[in-house]
C-alpha atoms as a PDB file:
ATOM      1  CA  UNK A   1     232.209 233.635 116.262  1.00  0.00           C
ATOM      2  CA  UNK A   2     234.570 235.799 114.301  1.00  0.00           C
ATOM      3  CA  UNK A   3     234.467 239.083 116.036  1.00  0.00           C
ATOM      4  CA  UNK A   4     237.753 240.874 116.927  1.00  0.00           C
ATOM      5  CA  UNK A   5     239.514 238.082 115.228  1.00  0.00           C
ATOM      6  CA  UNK A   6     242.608 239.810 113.200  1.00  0.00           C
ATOM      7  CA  UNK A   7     243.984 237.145 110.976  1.00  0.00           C
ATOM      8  CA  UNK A   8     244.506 233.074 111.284  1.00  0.00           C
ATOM      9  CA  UNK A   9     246.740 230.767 109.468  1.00  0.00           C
ATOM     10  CA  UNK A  10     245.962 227.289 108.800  1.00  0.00           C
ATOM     11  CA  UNK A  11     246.807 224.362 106.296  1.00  0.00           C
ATOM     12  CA  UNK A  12     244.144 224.253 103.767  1.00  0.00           C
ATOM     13  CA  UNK A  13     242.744 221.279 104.509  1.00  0.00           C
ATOM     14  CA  UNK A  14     241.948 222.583 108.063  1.00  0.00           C
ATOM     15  CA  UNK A  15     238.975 224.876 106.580  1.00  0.00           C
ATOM     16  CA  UNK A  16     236.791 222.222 105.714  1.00  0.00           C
ATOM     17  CA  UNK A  17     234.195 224.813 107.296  1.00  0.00           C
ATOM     18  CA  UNK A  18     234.620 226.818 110.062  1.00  0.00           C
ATOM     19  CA  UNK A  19     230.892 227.600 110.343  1.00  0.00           C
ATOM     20  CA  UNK A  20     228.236 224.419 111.170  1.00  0.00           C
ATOM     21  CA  UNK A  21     227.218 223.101 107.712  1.00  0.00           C
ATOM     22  CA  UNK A  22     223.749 223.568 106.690  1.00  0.00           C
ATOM     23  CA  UNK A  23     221.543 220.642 107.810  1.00  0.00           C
ATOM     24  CA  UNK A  24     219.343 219.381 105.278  1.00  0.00           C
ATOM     25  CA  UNK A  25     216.625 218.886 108.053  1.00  0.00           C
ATOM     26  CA  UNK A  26     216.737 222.714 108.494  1.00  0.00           C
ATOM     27  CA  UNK A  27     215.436 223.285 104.881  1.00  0.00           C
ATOM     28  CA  UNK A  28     211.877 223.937 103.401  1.00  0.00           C
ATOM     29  CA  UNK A  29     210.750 220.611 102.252  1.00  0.00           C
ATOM     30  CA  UNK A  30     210.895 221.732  98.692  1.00  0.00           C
ATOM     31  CA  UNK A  31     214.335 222.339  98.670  1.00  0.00           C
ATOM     32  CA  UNK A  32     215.623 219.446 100.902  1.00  0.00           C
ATOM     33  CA  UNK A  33     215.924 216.894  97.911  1.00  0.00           C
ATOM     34  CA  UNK A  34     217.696 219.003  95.673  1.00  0.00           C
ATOM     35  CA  UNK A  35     219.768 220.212  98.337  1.00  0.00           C
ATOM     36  CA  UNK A  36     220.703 216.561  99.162  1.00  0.00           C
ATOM     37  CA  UNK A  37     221.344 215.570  95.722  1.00  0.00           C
ATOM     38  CA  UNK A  38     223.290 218.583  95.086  1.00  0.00           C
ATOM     39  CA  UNK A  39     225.691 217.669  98.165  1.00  0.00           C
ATOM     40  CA  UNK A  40     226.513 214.224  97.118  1.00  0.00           C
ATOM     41  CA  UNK A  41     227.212 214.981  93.277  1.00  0.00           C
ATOM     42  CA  UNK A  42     230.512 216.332  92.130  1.00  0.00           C
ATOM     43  CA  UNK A  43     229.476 219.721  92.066  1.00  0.00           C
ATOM     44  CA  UNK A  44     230.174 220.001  95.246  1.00  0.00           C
ATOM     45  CA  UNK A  45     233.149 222.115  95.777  1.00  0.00           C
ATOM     46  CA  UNK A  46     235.152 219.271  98.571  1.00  0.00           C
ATOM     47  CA  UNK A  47     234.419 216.416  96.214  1.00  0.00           C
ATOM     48  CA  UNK A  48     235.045 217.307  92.677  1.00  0.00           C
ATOM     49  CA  UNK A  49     238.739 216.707  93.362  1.00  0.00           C
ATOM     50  CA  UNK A  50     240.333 214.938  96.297  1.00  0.00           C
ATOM     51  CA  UNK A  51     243.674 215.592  95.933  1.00  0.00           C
ATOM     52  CA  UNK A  52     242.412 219.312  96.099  1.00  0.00           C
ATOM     53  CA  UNK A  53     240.310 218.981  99.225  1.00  0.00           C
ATOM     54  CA  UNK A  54     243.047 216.887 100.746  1.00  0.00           C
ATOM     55  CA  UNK A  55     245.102 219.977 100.321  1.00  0.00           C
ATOM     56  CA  UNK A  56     247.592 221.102 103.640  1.00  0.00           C
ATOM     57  CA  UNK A  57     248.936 223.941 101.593  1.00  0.00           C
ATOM     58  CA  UNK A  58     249.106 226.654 104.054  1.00  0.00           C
ATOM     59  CA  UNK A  59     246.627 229.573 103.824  1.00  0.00           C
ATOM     60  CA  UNK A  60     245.677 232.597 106.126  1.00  0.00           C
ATOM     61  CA  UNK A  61     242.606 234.326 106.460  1.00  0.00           C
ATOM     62  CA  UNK A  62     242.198 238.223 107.809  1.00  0.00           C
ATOM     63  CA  UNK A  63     238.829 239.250 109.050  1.00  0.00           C
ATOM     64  CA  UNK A  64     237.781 242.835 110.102  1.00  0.00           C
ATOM     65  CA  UNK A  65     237.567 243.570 113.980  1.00  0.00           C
ATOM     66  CA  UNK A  66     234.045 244.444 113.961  1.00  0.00           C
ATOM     67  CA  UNK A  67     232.891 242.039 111.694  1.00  0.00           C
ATOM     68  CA  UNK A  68     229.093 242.252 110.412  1.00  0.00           C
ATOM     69  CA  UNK A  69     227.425 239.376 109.724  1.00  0.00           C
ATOM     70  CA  UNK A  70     224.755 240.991 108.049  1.00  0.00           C
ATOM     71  CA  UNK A  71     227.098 243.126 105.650  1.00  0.00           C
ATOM     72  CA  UNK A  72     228.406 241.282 102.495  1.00  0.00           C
ATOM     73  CA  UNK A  73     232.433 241.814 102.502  1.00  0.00           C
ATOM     74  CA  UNK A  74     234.269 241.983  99.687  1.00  0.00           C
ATOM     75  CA  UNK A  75     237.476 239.278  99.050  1.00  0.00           C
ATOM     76  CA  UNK A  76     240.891 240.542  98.692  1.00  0.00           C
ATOM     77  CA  UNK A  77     242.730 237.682  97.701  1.00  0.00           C
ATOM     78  CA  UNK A  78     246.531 238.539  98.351  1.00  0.00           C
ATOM     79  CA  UNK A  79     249.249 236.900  96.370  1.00  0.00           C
ATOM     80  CA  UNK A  80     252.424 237.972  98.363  1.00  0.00           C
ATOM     81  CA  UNK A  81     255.546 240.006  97.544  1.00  0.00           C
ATOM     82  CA  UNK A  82     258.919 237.699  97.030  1.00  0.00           C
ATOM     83  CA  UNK A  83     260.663 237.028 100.192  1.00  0.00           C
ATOM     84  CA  UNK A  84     257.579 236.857 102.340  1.00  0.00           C
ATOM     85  CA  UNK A  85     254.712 233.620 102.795  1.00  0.00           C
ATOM     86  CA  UNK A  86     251.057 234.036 103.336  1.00  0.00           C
ATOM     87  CA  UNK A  87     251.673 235.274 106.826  1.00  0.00           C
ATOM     88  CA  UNK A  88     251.833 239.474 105.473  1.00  0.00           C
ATOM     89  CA  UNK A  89     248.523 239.141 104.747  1.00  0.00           C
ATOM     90  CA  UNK A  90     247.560 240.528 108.210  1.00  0.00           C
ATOM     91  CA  UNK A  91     250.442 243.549 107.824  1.00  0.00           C
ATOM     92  CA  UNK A  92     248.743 243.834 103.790  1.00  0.00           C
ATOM     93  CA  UNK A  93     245.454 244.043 105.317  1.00  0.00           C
ATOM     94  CA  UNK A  94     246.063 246.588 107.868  1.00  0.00           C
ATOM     95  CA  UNK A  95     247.287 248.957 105.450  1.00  0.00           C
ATOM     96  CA  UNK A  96     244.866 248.615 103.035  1.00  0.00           C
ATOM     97  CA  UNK A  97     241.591 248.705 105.415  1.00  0.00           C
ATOM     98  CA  UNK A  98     241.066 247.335 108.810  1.00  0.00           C
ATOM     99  CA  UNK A  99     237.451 246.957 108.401  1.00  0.00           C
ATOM    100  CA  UNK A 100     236.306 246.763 104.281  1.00  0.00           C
ATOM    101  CA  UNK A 101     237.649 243.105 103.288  1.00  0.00           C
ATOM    102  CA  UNK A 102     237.960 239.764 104.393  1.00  0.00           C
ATOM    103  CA  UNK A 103     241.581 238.587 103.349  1.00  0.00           C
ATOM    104  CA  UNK A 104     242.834 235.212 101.909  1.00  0.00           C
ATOM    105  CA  UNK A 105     246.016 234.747 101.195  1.00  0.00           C
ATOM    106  CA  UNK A 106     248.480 231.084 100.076  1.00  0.00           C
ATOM    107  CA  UNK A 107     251.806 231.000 100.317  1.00  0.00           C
ATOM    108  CA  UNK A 108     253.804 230.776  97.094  1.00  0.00           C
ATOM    109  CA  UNK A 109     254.839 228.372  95.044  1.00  0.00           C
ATOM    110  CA  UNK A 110     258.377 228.473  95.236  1.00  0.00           C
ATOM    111  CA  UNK A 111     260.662 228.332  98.272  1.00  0.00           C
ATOM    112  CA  UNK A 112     263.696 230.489  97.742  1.00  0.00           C
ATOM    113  CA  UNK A 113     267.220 230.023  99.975  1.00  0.00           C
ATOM    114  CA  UNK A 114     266.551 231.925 103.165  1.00  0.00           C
ATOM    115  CA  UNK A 115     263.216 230.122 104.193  1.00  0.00           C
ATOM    116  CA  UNK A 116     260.828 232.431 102.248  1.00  0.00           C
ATOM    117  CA  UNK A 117     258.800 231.911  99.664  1.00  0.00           C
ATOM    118  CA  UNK A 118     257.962 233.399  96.196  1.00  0.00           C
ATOM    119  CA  UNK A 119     255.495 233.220  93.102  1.00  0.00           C
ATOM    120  CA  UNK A 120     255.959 230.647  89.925  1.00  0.00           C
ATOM    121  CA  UNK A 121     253.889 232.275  87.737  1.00  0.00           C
ATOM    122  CA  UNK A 122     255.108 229.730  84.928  1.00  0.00           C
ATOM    123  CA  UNK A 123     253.973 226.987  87.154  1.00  0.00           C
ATOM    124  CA  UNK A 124     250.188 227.000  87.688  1.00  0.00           C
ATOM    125  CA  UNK A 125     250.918 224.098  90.738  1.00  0.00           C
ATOM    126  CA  UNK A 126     251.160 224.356  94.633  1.00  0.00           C
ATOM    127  CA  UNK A 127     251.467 221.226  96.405  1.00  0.00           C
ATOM    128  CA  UNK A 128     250.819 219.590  93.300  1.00  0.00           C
ATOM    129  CA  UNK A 129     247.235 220.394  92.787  1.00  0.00           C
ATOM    130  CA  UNK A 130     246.647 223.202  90.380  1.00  0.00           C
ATOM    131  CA  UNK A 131     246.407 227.044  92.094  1.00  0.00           C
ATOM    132  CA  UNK A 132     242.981 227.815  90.456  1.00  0.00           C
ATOM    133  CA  UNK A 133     241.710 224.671  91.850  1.00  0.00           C
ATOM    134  CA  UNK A 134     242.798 225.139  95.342  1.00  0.00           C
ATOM    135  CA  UNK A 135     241.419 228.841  95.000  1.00  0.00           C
ATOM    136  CA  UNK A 136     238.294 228.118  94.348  1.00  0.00           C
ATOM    137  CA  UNK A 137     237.530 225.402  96.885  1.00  0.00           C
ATOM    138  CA  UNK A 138     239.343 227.391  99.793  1.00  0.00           C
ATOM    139  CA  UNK A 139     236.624 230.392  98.810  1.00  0.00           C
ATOM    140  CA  UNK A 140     233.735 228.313  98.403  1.00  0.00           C
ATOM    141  CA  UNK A 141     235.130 227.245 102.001  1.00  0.00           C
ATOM    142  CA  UNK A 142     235.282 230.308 102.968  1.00  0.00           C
ATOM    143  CA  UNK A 143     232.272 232.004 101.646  1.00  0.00           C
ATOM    144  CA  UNK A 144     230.280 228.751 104.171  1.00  0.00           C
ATOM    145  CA  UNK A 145     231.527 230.633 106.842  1.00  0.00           C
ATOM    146  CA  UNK A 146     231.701 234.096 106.529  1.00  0.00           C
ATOM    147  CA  UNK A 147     229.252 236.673 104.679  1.00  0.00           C
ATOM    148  CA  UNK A 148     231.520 237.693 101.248  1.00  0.00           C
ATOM    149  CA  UNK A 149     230.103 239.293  98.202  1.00  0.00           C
ATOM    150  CA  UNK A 150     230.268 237.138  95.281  1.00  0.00           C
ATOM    151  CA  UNK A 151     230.446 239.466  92.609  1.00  0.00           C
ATOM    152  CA  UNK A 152     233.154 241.599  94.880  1.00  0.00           C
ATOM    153  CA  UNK A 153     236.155 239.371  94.787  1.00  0.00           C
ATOM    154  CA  UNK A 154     239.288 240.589  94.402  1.00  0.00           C
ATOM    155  CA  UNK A 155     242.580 239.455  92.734  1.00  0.00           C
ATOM    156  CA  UNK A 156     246.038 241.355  94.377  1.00  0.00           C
ATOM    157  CA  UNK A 157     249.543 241.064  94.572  1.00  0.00           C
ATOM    158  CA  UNK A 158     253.212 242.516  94.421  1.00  0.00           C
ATOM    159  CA  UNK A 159     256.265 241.386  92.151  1.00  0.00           C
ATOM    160  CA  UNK A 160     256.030 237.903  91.193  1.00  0.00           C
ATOM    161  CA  UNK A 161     252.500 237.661  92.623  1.00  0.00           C
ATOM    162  CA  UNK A 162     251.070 239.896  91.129  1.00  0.00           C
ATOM    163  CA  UNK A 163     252.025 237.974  87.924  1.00  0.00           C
ATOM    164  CA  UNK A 164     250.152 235.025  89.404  1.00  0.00           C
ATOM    165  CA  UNK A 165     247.304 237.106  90.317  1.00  0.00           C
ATOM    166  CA  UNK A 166     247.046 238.302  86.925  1.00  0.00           C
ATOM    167  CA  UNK A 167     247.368 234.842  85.048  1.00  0.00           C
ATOM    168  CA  UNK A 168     244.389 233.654  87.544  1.00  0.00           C
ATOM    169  CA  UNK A 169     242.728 236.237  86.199  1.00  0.00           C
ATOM    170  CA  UNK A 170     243.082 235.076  82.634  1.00  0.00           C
ATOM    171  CA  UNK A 171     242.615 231.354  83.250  1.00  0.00           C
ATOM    172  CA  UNK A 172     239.246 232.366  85.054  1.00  0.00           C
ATOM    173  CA  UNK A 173     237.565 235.547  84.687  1.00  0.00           C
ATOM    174  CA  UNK A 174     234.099 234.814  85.513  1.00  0.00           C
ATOM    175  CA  UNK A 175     235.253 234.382  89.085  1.00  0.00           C
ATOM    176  CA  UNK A 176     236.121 237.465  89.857  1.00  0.00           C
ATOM    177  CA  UNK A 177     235.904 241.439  89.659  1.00  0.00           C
ATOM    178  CA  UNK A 178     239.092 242.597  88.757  1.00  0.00           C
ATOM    179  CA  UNK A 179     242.986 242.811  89.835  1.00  0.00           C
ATOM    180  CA  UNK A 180     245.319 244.659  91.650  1.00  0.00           C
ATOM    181  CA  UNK A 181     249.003 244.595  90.201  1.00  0.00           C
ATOM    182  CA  UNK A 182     251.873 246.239  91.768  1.00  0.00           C
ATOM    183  CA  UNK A 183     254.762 245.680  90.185  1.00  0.00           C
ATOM    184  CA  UNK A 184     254.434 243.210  88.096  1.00  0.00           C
ATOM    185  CA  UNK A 185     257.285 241.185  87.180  1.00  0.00           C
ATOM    186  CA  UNK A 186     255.654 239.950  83.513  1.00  0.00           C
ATOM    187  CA  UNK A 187     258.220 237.163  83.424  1.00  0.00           C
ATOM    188  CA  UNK A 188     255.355 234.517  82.457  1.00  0.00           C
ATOM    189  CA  UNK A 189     255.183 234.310  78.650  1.00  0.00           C
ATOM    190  CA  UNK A 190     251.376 235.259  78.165  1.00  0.00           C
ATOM    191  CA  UNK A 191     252.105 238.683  79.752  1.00  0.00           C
ATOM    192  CA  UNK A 192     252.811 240.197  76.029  1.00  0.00           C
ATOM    193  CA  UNK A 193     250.687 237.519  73.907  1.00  0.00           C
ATOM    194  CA  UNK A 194     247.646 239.716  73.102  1.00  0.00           C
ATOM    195  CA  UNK A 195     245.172 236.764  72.198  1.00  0.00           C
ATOM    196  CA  UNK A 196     245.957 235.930  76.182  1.00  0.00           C
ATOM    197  CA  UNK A 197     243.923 238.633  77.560  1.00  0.00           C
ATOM    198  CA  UNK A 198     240.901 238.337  75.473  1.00  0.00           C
ATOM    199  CA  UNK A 199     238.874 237.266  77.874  1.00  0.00           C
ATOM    200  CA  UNK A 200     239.398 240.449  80.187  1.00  0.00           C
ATOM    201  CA  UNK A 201     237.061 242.945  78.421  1.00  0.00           C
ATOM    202  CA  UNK A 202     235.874 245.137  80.771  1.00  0.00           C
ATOM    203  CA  UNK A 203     237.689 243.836  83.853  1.00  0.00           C
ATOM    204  CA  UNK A 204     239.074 246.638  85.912  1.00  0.00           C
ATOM    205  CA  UNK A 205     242.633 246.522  86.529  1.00  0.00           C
ATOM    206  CA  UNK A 206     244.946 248.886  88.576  1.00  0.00           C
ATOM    207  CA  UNK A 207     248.752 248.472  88.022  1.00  0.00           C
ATOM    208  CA  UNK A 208     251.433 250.510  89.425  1.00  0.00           C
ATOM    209  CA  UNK A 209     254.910 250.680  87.970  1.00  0.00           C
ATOM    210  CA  UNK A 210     257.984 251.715  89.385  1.00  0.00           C
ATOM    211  CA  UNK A 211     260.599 254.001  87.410  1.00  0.00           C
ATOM    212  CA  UNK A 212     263.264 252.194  89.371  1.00  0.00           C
ATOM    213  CA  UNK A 213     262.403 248.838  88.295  1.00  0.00           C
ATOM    214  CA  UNK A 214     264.955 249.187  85.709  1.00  0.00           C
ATOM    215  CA  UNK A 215     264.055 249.423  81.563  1.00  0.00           C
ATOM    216  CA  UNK A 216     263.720 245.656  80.761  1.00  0.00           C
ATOM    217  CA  UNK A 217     260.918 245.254  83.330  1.00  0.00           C
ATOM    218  CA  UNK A 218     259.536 248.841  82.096  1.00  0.00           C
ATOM    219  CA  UNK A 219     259.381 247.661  78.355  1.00  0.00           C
ATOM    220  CA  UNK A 220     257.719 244.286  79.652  1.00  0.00           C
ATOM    221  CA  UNK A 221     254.992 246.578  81.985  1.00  0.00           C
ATOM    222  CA  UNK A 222     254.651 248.599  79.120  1.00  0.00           C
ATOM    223  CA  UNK A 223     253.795 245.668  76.987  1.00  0.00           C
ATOM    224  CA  UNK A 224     251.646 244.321  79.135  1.00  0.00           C
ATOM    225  CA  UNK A 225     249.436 247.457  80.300  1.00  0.00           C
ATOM    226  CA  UNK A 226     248.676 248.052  76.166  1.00  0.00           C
ATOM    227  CA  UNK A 227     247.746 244.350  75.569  1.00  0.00           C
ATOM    228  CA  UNK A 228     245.395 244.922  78.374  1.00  0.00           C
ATOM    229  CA  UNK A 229     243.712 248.218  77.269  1.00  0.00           C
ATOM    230  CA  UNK A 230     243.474 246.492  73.269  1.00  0.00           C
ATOM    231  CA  UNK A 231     241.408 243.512  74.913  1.00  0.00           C
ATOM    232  CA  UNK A 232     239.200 245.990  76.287  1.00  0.00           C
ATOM    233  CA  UNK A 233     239.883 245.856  80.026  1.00  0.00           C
ATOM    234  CA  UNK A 234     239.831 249.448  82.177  1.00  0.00           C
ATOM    235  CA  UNK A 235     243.098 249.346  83.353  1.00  0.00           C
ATOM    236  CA  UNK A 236     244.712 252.306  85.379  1.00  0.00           C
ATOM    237  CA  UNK A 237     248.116 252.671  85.946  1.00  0.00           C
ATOM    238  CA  UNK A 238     249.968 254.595  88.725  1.00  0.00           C
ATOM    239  CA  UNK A 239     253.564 255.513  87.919  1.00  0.00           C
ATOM    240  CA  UNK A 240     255.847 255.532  90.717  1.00  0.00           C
ATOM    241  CA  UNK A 241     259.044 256.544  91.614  1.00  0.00           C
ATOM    242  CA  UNK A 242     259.909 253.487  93.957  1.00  0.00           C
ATOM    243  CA  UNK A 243     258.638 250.061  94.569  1.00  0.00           C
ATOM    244  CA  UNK A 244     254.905 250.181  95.859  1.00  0.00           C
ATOM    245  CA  UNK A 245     255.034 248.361  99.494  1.00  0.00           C
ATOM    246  CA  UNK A 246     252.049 247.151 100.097  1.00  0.00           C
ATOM    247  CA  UNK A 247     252.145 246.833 103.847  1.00  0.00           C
ATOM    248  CA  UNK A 248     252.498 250.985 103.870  1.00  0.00           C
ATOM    249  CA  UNK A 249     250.456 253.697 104.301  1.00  0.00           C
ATOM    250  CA  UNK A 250     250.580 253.955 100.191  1.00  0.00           C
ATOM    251  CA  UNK A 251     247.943 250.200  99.898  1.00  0.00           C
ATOM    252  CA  UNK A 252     245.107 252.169 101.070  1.00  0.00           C
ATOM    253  CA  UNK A 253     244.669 252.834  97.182  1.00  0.00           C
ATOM    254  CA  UNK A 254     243.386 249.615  97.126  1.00  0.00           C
ATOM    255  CA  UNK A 255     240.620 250.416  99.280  1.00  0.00           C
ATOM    256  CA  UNK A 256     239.521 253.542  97.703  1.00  0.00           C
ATOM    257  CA  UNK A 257     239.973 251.984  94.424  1.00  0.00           C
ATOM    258  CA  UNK A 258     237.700 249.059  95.110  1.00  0.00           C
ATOM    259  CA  UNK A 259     235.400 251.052  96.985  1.00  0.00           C
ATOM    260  CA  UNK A 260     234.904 253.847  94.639  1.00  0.00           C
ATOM    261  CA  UNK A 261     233.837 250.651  92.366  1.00  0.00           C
ATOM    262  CA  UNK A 262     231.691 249.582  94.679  1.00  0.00           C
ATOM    263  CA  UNK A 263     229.801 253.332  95.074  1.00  0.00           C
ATOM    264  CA  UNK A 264     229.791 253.240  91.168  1.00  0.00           C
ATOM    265  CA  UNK A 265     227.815 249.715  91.699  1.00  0.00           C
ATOM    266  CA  UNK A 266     225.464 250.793  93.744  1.00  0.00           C
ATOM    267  CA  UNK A 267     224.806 253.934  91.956  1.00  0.00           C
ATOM    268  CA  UNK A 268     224.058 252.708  89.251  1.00  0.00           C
END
């Protein structure tokens, strides 16, 4: 169903599930009533909130040309540069790998002058339902239709989102297997509050920073990389001269970094 499909942008709403939903006549007998129970209680990602499954905040989705069913994908979930919307996922994606991830991206929370679109990392909203809510039900959508790895999902951004992808990260952990930071902003106050990132031990982290990005936003970075390393999460950090652009040849980083974490997985 998904082959050679490059990228698709929808409201959120839209992927209620692009796959056919289980049938609870399909199941082993055993499993039918607990199945059925399990879809009508509130644990059930679409009705736990309905403003949140209600949701048209728009949302794109990048799958790899040849895409294996069989093969469990890792996530990248792309929080996107200032001055863009969720649409450079597909240009993000390229560069990074054309084949290793399934992208999801959401357009920021914050509409600047010119028509684009920024991160809030101060406000934890979009469309008036919380971010971390609308996350997690648009994977759990997502992961209904398409073969991801659970324990291989991926927090990214550049600028101001990769301040949101980083205070995801805090408010929720357990849901995923580290970050990707370039350029961090740190303009949200838990970015140098040490007691904020005590939750991250042992989360990998990779965070480039610029030399141009001037000495305020240095000291900030600075602050922020050693409040990560005393909470105990591996954090590497690639200095750079200019800006990292992430829809360059430079974001295929990304994909040996996560990669190289996924050999070390399997090796071990």
């Amino acid at each position: 169903m998904f082959n050679r499909v490059r990228s698709y942008a929808f409201r959120s709403s839209e992927l209620d599930s692009p796959a056919p939903e289980q049938l609870a006549s399909e199941l082993p007998t055993e499993l039918r009533e607990a199945y059925e129970d399990w879809y009508q209680s509130r644990m059930t990602p679409d009705r736990y909130s309905k403003a949140v499954s209600q949701s048209d905040w728009p949302v794109s989705i990048f799958v790899p040309e040849q895409y294996e069913e069989a093969y469990a994908y890792p996530l990248l979930t792309w929080f996107h540069s200032d001055g863009n919307d969720e649409g450079q996922l597909d240009s993000v994606m390229r560069s990074v790998s054309s084949q290793n991830f399934i992208g999801l991206s959401l357009r920021g929370n914050q509409r600047l002058a010119d028509g684009s679109y920024c991160w809030n990392a101060k406000d934890s909203k979009v469309g008036g339902v919380p971010l971390s809510a609308l996350l997690h039900l648009t994977t759990c959508r997502l992961r209904r239709a398409m073969h991801i790895h659970s324990e291989r999902i991926y927090l990214a951004g550049a600028g101001r989102g990769a301040d949101t992808a980083l205070r995801v990260l805090q408010q929720h952990p357990e849901w995923f297997a580290g970050a990707v930071l370039l350029d961090p902003v740190c303009e949200f106050n838990e970015a140098s509050d040490p007691a904020a990132f005590a939750s991250l031990k042992g989360k990998p982290v990779l965070c480039s920073v610029a030399h141009a990005c001037g000495l305020e936003n240095m000291a900030r970075s600075v602050r922020m990389v050693r409040c990560l390393r005393d909470s105990g999460a591996q954090v590497e950090v690639d200095l750079t001269e200019d800006f990292f652009d992430p829809e360059s040849e430079a974001a295929r980083v990304i994909d040996r970094w996560v990669m190289n974490r996924v050999l070390m997985e399997t090796c071990v």
